[in-house]
Each structure stands twice: as structure tokens, then as C-alpha cells.
C-alpha atoms as a PDB file:
ATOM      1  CA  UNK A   1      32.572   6.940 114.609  1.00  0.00           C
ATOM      2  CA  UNK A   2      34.420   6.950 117.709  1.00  0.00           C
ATOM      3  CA  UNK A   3      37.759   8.277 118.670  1.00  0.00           C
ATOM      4  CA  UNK A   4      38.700   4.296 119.201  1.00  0.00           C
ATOM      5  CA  UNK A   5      37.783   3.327 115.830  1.00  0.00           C
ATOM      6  CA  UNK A   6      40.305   5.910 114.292  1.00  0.00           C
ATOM      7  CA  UNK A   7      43.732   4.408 113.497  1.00  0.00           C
ATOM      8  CA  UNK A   8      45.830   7.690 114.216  1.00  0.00           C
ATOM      9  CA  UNK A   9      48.956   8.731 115.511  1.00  0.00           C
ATOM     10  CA  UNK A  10      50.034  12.210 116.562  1.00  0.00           C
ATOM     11  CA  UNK A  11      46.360  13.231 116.534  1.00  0.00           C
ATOM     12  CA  UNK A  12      45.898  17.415 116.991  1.00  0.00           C
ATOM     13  CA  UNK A  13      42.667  18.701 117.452  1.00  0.00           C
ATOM     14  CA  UNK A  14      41.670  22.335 116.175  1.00  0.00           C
ATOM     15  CA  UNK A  15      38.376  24.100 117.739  1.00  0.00           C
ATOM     16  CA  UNK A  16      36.867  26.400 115.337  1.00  0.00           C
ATOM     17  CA  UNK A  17      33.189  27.733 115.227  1.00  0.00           C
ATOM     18  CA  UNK A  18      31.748  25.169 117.261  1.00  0.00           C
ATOM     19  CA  UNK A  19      33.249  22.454 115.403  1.00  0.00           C
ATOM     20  CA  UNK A  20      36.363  20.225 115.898  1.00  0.00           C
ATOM     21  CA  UNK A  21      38.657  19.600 113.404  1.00  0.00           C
ATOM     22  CA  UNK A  22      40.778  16.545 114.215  1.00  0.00           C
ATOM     23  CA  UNK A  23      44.046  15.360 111.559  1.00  0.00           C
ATOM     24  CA  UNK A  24      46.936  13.048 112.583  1.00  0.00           C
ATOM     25  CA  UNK A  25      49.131  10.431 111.131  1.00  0.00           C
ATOM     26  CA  UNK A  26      47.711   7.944 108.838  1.00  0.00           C
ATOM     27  CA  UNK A  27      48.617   4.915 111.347  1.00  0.00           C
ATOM     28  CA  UNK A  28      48.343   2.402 108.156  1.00  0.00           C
ATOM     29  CA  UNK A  29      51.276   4.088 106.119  1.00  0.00           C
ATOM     30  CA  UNK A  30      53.098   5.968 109.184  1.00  0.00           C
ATOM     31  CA  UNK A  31      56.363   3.261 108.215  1.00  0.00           C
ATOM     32  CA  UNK A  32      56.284   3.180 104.398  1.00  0.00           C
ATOM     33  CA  UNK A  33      55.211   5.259 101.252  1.00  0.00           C
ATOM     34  CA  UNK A  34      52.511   7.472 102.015  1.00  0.00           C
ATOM     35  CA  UNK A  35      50.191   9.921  99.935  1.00  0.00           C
ATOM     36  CA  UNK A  36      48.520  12.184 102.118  1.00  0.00           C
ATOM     37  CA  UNK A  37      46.830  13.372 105.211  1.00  0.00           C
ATOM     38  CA  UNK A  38      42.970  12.964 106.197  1.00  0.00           C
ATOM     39  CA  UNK A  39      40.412  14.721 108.759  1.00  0.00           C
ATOM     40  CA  UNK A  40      37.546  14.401 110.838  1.00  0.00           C
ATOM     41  CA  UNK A  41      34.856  16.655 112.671  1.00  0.00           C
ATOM     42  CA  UNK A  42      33.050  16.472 115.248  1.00  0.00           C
ATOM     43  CA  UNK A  43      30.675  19.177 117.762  1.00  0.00           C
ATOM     44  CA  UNK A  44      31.326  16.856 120.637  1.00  0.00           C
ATOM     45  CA  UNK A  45      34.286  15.310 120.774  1.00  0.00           C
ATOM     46  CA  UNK A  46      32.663  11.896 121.147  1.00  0.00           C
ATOM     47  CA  UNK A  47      31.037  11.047 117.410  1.00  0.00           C
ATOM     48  CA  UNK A  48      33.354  12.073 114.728  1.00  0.00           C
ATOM     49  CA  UNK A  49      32.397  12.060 110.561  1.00  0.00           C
ATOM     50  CA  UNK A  50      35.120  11.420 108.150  1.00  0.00           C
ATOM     51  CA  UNK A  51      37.815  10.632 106.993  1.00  0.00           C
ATOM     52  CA  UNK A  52      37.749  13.785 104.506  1.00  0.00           C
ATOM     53  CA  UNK A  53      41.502  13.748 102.520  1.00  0.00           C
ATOM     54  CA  UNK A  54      43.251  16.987 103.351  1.00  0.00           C
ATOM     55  CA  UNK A  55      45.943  17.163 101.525  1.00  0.00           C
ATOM     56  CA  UNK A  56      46.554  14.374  98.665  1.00  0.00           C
ATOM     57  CA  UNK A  57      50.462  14.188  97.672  1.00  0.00           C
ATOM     58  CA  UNK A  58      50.944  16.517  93.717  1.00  0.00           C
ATOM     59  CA  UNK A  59      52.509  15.090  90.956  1.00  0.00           C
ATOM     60  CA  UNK A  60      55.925  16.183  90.990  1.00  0.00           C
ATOM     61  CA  UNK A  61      56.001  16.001  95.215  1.00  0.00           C
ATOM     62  CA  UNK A  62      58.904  14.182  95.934  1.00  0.00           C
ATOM     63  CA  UNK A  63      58.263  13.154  99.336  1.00  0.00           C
ATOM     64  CA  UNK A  64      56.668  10.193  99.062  1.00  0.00           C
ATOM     65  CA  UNK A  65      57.095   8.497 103.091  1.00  0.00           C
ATOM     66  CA  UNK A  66      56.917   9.599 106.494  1.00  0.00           C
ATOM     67  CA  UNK A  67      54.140  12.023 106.489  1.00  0.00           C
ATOM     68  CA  UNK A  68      53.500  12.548 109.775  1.00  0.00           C
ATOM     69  CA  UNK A  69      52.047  14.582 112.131  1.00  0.00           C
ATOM     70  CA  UNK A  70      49.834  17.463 110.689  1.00  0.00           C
ATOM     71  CA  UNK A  71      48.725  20.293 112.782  1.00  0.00           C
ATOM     72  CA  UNK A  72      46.068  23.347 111.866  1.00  0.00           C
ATOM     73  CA  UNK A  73      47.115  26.660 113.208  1.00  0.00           C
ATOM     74  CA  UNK A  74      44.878  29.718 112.063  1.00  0.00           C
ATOM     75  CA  UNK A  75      47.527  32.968 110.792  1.00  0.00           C
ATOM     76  CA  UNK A  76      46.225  36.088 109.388  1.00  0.00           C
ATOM     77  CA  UNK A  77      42.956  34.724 107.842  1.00  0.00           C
ATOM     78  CA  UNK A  78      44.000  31.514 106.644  1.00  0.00           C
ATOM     79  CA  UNK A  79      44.773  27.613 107.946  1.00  0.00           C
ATOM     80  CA  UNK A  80      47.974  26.137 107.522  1.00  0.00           C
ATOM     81  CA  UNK A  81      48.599  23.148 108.059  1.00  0.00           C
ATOM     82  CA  UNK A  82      52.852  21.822 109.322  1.00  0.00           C
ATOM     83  CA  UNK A  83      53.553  18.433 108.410  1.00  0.00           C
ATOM     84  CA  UNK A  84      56.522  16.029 108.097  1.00  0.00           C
ATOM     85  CA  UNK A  85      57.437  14.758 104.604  1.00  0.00           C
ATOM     86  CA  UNK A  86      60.391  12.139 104.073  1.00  0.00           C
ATOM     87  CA  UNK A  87      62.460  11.158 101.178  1.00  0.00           C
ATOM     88  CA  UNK A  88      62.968   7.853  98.904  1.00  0.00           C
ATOM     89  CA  UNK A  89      66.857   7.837  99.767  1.00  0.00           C
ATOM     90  CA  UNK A  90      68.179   7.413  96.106  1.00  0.00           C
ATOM     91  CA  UNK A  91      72.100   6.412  95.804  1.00  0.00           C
ATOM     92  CA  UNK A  92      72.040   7.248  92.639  1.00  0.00           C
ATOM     93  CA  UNK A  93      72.134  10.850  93.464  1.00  0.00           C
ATOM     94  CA  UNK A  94      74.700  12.801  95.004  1.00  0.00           C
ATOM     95  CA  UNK A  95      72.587  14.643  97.202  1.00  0.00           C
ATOM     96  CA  UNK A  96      69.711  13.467  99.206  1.00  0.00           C
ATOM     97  CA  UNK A  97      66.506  15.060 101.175  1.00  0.00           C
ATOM     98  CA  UNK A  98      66.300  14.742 104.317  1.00  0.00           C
ATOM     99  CA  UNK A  99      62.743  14.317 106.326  1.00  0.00           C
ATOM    100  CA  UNK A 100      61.982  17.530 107.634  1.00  0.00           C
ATOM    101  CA  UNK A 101      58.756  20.133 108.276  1.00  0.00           C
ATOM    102  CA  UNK A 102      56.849  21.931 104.904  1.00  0.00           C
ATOM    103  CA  UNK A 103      53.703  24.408 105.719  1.00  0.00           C
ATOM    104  CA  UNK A 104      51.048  24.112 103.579  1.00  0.00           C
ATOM    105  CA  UNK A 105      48.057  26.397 103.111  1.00  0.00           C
ATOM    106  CA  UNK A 106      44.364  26.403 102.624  1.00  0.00           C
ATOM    107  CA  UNK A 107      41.147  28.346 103.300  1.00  0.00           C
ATOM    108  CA  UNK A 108      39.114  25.457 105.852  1.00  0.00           C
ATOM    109  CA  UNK A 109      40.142  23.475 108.693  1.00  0.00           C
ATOM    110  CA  UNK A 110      39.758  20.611 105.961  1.00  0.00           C
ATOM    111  CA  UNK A 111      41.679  21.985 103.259  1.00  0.00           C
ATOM    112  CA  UNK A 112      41.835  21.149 100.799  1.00  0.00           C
ATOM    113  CA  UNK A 113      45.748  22.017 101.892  1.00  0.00           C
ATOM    114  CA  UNK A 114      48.346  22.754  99.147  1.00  0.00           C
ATOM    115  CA  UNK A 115      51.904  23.608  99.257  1.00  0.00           C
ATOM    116  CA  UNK A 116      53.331  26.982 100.750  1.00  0.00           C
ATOM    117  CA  UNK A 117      56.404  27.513 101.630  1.00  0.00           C
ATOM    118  CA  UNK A 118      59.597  26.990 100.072  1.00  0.00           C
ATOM    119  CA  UNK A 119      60.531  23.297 100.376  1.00  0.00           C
ATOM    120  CA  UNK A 120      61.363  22.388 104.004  1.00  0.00           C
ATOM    121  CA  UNK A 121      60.964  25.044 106.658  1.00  0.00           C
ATOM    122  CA  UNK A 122      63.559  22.853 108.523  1.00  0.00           C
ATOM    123  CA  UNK A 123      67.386  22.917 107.411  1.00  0.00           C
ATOM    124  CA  UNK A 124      67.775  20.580 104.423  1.00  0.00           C
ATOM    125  CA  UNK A 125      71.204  18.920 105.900  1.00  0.00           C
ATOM    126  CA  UNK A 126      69.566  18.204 109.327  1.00  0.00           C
ATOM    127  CA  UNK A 127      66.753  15.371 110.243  1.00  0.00           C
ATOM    128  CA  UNK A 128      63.884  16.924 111.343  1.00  0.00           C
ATOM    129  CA  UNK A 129      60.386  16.411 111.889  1.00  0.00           C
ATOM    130  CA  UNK A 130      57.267  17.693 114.109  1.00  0.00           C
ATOM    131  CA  UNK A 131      57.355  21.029 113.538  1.00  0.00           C
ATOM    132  CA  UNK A 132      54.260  22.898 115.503  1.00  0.00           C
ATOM    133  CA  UNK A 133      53.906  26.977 115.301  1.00  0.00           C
ATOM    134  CA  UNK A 134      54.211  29.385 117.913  1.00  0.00           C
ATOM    135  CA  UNK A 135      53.684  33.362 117.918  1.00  0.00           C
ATOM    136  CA  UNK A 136      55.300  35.694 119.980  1.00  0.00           C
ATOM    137  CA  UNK A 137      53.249  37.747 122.176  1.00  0.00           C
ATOM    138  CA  UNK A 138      54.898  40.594 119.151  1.00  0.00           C
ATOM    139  CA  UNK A 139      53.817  38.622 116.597  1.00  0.00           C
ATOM    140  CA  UNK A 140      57.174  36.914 115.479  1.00  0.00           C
ATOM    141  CA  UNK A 141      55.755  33.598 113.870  1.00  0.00           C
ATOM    142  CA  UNK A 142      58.372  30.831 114.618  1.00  0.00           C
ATOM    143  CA  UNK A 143      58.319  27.166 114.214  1.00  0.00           C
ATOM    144  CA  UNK A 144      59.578  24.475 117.289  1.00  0.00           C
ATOM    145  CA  UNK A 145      60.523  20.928 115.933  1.00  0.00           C
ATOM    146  CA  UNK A 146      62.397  18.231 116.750  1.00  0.00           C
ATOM    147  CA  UNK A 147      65.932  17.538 115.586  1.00  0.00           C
ATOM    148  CA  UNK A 148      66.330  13.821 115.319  1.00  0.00           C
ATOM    149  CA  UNK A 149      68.419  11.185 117.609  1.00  0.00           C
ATOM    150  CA  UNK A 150      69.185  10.279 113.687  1.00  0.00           C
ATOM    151  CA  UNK A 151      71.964  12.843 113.501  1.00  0.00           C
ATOM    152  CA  UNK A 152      72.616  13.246 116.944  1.00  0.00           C
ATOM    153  CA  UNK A 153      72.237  10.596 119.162  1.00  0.00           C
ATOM    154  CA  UNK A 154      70.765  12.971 121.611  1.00  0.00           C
ATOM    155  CA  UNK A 155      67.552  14.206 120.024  1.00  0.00           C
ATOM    156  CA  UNK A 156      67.001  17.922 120.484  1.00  0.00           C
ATOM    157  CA  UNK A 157      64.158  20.421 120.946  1.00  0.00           C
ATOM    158  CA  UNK A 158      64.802  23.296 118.545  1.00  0.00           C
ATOM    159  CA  UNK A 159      63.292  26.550 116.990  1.00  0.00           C
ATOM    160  CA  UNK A 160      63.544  28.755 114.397  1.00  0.00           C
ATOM    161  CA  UNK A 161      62.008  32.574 113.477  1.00  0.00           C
ATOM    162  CA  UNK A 162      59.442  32.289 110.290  1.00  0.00           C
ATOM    163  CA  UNK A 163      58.626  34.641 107.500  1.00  0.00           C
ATOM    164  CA  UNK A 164      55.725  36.740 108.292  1.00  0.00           C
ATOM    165  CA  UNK A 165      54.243  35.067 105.057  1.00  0.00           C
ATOM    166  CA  UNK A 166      55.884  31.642 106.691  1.00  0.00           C
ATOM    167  CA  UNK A 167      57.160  30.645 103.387  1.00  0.00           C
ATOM    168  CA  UNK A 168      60.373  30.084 104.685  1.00  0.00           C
ATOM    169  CA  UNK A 169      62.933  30.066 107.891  1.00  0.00           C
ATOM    170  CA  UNK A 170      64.882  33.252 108.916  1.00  0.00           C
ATOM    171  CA  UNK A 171      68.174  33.052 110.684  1.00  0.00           C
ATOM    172  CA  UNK A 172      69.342  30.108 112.315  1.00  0.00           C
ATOM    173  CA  UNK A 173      67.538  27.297 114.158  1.00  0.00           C
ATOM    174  CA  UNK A 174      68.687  27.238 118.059  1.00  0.00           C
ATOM    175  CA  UNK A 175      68.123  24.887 120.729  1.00  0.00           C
ATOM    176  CA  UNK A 176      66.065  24.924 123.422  1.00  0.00           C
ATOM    177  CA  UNK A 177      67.201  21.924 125.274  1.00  0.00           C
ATOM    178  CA  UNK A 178      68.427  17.841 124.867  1.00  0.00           C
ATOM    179  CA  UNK A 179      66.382  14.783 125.354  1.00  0.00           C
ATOM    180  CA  UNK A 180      68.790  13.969 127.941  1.00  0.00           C
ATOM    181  CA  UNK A 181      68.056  16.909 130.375  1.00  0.00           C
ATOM    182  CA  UNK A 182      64.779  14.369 130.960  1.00  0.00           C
ATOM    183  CA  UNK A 183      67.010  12.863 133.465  1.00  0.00           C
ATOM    184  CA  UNK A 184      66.236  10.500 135.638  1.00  0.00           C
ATOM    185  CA  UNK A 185      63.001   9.373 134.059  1.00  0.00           C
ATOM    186  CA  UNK A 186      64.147   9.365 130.391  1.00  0.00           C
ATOM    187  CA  UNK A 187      64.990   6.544 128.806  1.00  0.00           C
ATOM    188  CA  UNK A 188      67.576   5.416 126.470  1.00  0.00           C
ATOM    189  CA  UNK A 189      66.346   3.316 123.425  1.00  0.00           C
ATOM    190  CA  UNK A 190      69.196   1.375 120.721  1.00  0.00           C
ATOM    191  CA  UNK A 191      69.063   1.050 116.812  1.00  0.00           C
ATOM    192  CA  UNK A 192      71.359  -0.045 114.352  1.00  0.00           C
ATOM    193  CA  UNK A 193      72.150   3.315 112.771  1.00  0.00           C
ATOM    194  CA  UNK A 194      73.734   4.566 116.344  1.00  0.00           C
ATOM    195  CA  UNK A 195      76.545   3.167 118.268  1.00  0.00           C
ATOM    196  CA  UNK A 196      75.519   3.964 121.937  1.00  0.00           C
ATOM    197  CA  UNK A 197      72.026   5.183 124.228  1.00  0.00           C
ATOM    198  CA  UNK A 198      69.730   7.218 121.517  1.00  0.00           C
ATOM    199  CA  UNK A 199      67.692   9.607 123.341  1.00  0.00           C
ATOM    200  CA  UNK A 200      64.457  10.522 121.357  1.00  0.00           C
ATOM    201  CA  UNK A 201      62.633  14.351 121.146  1.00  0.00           C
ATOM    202  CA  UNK A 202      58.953  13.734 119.914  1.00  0.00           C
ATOM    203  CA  UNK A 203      55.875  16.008 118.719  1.00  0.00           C
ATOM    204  CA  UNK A 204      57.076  19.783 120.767  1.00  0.00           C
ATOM    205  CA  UNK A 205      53.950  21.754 121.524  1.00  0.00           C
ATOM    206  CA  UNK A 206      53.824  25.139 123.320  1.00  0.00           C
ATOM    207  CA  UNK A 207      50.882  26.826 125.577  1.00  0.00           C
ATOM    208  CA  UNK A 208      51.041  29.501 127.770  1.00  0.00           C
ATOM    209  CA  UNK A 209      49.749  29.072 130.949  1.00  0.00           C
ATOM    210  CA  UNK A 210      50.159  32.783 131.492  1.00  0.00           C
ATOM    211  CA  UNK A 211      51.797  35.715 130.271  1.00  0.00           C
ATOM    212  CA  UNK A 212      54.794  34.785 132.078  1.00  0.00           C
ATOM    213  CA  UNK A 213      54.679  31.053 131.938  1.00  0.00           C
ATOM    214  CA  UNK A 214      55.251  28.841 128.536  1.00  0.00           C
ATOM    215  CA  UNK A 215      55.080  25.351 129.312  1.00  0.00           C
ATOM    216  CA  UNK A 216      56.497  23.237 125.980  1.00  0.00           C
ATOM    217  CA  UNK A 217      55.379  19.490 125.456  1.00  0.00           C
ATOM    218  CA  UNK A 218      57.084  16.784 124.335  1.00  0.00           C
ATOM    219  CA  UNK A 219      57.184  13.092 123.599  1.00  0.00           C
ATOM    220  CA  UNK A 220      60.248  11.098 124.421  1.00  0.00           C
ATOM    221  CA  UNK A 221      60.613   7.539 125.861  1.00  0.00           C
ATOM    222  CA  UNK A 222      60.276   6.748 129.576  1.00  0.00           C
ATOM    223  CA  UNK A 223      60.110   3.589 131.586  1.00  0.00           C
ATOM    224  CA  UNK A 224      56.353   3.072 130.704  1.00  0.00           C
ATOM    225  CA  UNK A 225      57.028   3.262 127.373  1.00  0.00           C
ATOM    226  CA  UNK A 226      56.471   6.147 124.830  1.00  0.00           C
ATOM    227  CA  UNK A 227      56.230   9.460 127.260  1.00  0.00           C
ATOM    228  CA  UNK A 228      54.850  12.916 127.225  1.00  0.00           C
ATOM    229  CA  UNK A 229      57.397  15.251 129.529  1.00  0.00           C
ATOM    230  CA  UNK A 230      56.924  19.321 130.111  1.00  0.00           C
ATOM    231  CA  UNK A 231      59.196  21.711 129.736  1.00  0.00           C
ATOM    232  CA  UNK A 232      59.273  25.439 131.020  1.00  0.00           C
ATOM    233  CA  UNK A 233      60.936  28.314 129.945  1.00  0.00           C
ATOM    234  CA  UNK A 234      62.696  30.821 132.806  1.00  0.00           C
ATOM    235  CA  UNK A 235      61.601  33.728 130.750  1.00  0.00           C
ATOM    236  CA  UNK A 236      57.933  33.240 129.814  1.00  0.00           C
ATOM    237  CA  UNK A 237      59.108  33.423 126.292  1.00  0.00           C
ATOM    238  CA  UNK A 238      60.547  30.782 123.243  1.00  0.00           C
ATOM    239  CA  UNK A 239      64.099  33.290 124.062  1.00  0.00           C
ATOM    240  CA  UNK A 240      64.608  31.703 127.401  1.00  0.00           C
ATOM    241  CA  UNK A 241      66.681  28.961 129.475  1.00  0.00           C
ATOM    242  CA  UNK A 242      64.304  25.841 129.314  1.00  0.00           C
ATOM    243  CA  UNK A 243      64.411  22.993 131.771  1.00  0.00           C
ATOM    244  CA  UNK A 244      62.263  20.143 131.667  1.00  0.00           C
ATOM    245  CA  UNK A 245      60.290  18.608 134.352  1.00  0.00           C
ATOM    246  CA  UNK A 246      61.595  16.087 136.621  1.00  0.00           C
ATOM    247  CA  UNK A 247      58.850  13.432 136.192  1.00  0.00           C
ATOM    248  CA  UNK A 248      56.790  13.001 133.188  1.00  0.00           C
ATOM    249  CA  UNK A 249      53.709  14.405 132.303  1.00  0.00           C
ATOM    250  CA  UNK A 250      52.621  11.123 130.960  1.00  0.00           C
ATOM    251  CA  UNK A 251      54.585   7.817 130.879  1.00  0.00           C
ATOM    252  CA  UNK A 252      51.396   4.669 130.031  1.00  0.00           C
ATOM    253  CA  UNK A 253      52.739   4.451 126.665  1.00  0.00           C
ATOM    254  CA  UNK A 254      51.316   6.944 125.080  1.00  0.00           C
ATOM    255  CA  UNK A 255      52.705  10.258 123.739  1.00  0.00           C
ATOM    256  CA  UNK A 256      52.984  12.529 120.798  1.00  0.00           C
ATOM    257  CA  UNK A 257      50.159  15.075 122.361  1.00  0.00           C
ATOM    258  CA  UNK A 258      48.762  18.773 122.234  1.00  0.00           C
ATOM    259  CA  UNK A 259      45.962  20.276 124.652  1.00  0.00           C
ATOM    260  CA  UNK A 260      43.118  22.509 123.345  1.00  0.00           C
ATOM    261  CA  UNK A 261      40.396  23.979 125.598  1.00  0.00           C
ATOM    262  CA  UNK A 262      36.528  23.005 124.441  1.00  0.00           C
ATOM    263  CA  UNK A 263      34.380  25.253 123.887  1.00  0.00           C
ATOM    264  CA  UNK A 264      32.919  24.703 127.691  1.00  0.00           C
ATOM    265  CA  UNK A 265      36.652  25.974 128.377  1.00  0.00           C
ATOM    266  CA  UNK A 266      37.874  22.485 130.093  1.00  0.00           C
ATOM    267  CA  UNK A 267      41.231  21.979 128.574  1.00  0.00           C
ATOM    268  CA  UNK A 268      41.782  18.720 127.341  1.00  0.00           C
ATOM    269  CA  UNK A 269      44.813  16.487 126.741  1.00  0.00           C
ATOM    270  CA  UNK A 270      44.903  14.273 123.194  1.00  0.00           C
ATOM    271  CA  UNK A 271      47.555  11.817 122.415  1.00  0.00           C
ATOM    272  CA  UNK A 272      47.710   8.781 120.977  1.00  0.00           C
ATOM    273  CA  UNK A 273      47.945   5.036 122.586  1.00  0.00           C
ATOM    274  CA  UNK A 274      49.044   2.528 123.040  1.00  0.00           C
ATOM    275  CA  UNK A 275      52.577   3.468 120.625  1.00  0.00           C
ATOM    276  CA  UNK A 276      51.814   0.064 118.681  1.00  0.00           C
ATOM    277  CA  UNK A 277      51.173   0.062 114.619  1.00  0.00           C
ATOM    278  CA  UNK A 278      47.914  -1.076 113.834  1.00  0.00           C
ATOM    279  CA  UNK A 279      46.675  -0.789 117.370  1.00  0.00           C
ATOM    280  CA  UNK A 280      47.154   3.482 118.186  1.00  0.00           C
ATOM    281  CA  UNK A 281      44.097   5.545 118.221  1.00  0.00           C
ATOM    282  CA  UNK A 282      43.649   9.266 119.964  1.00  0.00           C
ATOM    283  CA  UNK A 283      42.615   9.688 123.520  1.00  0.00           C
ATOM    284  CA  UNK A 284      41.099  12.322 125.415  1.00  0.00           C
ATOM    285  CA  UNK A 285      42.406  12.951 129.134  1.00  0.00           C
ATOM    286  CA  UNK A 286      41.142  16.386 130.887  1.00  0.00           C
ATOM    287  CA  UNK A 287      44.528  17.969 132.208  1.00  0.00           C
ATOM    288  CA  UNK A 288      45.162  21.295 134.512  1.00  0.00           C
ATOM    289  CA  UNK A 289      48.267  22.470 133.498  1.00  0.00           C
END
């Protein structure tokens, strides 16, 4: 099949031995209860085979909505695989989960995946979702998300130092910047659960350009619609002051994206578009970054 004929959001694609592994949101269940993540292949980029289930929800799993955006990153001999689960809210209880970022592990690009680390990587009282990975040029694993307009109003870019085994956070999340520093071109959206502008962080991705350049990607909204904008850190590493671009990257309605290089070595831009449930699908634009 073609990339048009797959009903995807947040698509990432993972080269690996002269095959690519593409996952993304289930477009079908993105809003409601959900069950599980699926993948397809391809050695072209252009014909793809699947879907092939990745990772089917356990019995006892909890989250049972919003599972969104996986991505494969290869650590240490293994795939794992950072997804988004959310929560049935149930007043009933006193406490509640909150959506946020589990790793899960498995042995091929197509899983099967299972569960890995210890409940949600992000912290339980916070909103949180797209978490991608990053590794230091030492080795420090860490994982960048997105802390949600939900709690803030002002959606923010954050990060936060792994386990080597990345089982679980250590230390403290920090901030690397505000949806709002995507002045002028970002725009403001309203919802019901916010009194004022909501500003909305999106689907972070990092990729060096250099050793001293790290460029971070993210989705937000802009006066196209949904946006992709860049931000850069001063220091060339996740440590440093970030500022974000003064135009977008991307602003045609389409966002949530991560580049990968083919195996020719042209880098390549995926996203998905138009932002619009059942009509999304991923799309390939060649970028120089």
C-alpha cells in the first residue's frame, strides 16, 4: 500500500538493515478507547506491507485511551518503543492517572513490544505525552516530552535524565522552553477546560546537525493550521538555553514530525496531514536542515 492509504498520525519512521520500519497513531481510535499500536515496512519508502500489531494492550493495562505516538529507538541491543497511554478518569477513586509516556521493550523493529519501565516515565501528577529519546554524546539516556497546555495553559517542552536500563526517570524533569517563545507566528487556540489563549507543545524530536548544533522539533499551532517549528540549543547540548525559530519550519497544516536519513543518505521529513480525523495520513518532504 501507499503512504496515502495509511490512516496515521504522528507517523516515525525507523531505518534498520535496509528496511523501514514505520508505527504511528492509530488515526481510527486516536480520540477514544484504544488497544494498541501497529507497523509497517517497506525497502522503499513508496510500497509499504502491513499493518503488523506491535504492541496489543495486557490484561490488567489500565490505560485504555490516548495511545499515541510510538517511536523505535535502538539502546544497547534492543528496540524500545515510547508511547503515550491515557487513563479512564474514574470519580470513584481518589486518585487518578494522568496521560503520560511508558517505554516498552522488544527484540524487532515490530515487536512484538511489551512493557518496561516502571509505569509512566513522565511525572504521574503532570499531563504529559510525546515523549521521544535522546543520548548524550556521554551516553546519558534522557527522554524530551511535552508537558500539556492541560495543566498549564502554556504548553511546555521538557526533559528528563533516564535509567541506564530506562526503566524509570532520575531527578527532576526541567524545561527547555514555552510554546509561547514561538512568538509571532504561534498561535493561540481556546477549549473549555482553560480560561484564556492555550498555547500547544506537540511531538519534540531532537537531531544534531553537528557536534555543536542540536536542532529540537516540534509541533504547535500556527496560522496555517497545525505547525512544525525548530528549536536550537546555545550549547550544542539538551543542558543549554533553547530558543526557537522565528518562522516555522512547517505551517500547511501538518505537524507532529521526525526526519531520518535513507539509506541513499537524503534526509527526509515525515509528518502527518492534513490534522483532520479520518482524513491524516504520513507524508514524505526531503528537508536540509
Amino acid at each position: 500500500m501507499k503512504l496515502e492509504e495509511i490512516n496515521m498520525r504522528d507517523p516515525f519512521i525507523f531505518p534498520h538493515e535496509g528496511i523501514y520500519y514505520l508505527t504511528g497513531t492509530r488515526a481510527v481510535t486516536c480520540w477514544g478507547e484504544a488497544d494498541g499500536f501497529d507497523g509497517y515496512r517497506s525497502r522503499d519508502l513508496k510500497e509499504w506491507e502491513g499493518p503488523f500489531e506491535i504492541f496489543h494492550r495486557p490484561e490488567g493495562f489500565r490505560a485504555d485511551r490516548n495511545y499515541w505516538a510510538p517511536e523505535i529507538h535502538a539502546y544497547r541491543g534492543s528496540f524500545y518503543l515510547f508511547a503515550t497511554f491515557g487513563y479512564r478518569t474514574d470519580p470513584q477513586e481518589e486518585s487518578t492517572h494522568k496521560k503520560g509516556t511508558h517505554i516498552l521493550r522488544a527484540d524487532h523493529p515490530l515487536g512484538p513490544y511489551s512493557l518496561w519501565s516502571e509505569g509512566s516515565v513522565t511525572p504521574e501528577a503532570w499531563n504529559c505525552l510525546d515523549g521521544t529519546f535522546y543520548s548524550a554524546p556521554d551516553g546519558t539516556p534522557y527522554m524530551v516530552f511535552s508537558h500539556e497546555w492541560e495543566d498549564l495553559g502554556d504548553g511546555q517542552i521538557c526533559a528528563v535524565r533516564l535509567s541506564a536500563d530506562l526503566r524509570r526517570a532520575e531527578g527532576l524533569p526541567f524545561t527547555l522552553f514555552s510554546a509561547s517563545q514561538a512568538q509571532p507566528w504561534v498561535k493561540s487556540i481556546t477549549h473549555r477546560r482553560w480560561d484564556g489563549p492555550v498555547y500547544v507543545t506537540d511531538g519534540p524530536f531532537l537531531y544534531r546537525k553537528s557536534f555543536s548544533e542540536l536542532l529540537l522539533l516540534w509541533a504547535t499551532f500556527g496560522a496555517g493550521g497545525y505547525a512544525e517549528g525548530l528549536a536550537r540549543s546555545d550549547n550544542g547540548e539538551i543542558t543549554g538555553h533553547w530558543t526557537v525559530d522565528e518562522t516555522p519550519l512547517f505551517d500547511r497544516d501538518g505537524g507532529h514530525c521526525m526526519v531520518f536519513r535513507t539509506f541513499e543518505g537524503d534526509l527526509q521529513l515525515v509528518l502527518h496531514q492534513p490534522n483532520e480525523t479520518p482524513k491524516e495520513h504520513p507524508v514524505l518532504i526531503p528537508i536540509a536542515l
